[in-house]
Every structure is written in C-alpha cells, then in structure tokens.
Protein backbone atom coordinates (compact mmCIF):
# COMPACT_ATOMS: atom_id res chain seq x y z
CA UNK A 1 7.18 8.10 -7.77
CA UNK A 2 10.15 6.27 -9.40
CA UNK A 3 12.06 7.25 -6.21
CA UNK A 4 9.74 5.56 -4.19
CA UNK A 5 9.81 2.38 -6.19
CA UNK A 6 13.74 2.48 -5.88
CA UNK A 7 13.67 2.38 -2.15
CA UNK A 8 11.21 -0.08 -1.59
CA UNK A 9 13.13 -1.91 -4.01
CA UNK A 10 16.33 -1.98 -2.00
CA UNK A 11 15.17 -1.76 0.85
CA UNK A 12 16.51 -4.26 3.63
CA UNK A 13 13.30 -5.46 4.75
CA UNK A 14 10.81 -4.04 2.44
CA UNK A 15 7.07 -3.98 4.03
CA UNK A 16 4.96 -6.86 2.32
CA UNK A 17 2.60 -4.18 0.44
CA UNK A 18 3.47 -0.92 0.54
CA UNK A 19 1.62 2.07 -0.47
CA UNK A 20 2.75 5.05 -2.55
CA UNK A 21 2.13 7.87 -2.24
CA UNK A 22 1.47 7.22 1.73
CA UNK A 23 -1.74 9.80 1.35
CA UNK A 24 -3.19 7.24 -0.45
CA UNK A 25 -2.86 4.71 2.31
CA UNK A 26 -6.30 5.46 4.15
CA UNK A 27 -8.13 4.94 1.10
CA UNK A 28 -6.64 1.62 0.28
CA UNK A 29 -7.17 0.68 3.98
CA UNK A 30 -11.05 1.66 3.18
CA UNK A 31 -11.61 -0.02 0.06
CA UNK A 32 -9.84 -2.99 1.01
CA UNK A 33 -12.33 -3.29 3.99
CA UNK A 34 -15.43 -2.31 1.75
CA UNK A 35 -14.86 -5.23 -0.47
CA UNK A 36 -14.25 -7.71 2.69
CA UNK A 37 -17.30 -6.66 3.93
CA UNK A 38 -19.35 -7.11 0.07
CA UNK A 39 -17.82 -10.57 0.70
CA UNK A 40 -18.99 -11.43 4.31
C-alpha cells in the first residue's frame, strides 16, 4: 500500500482521486452513486 501512495505521489500527472487497491474501485464507484441518489 505504501508503494502505491509513493507513485501516485510522484507521479507526473497524478489522477484527481485515485483508488487503492484498484479492486476496490467498483465499490467506491457504487457507494458514491448510492449516496447521490439518497440526495436526489
């Protein structure tokens, strides 16, 4: 996990939000549109 914060850290042009590890991605994507949709 440190590894990963290392690259996005020097990266060139680091994504705006990035997700680690990228299995977790899909469920970020889901909650993320569960709460917009508690919202609407």
């Amino acid at each position: 996990m440190i590894e990963a914060i290392i690259e996005v850290i020097e990266a060139e042009h680091p994504p705006y939000r990035t997700v680690r590890p990228a299995v977790a991605e899909e469920m970020v994507r889901r909650e993320q549109a569960e709460a917009w949709d508690r919202m609407a």
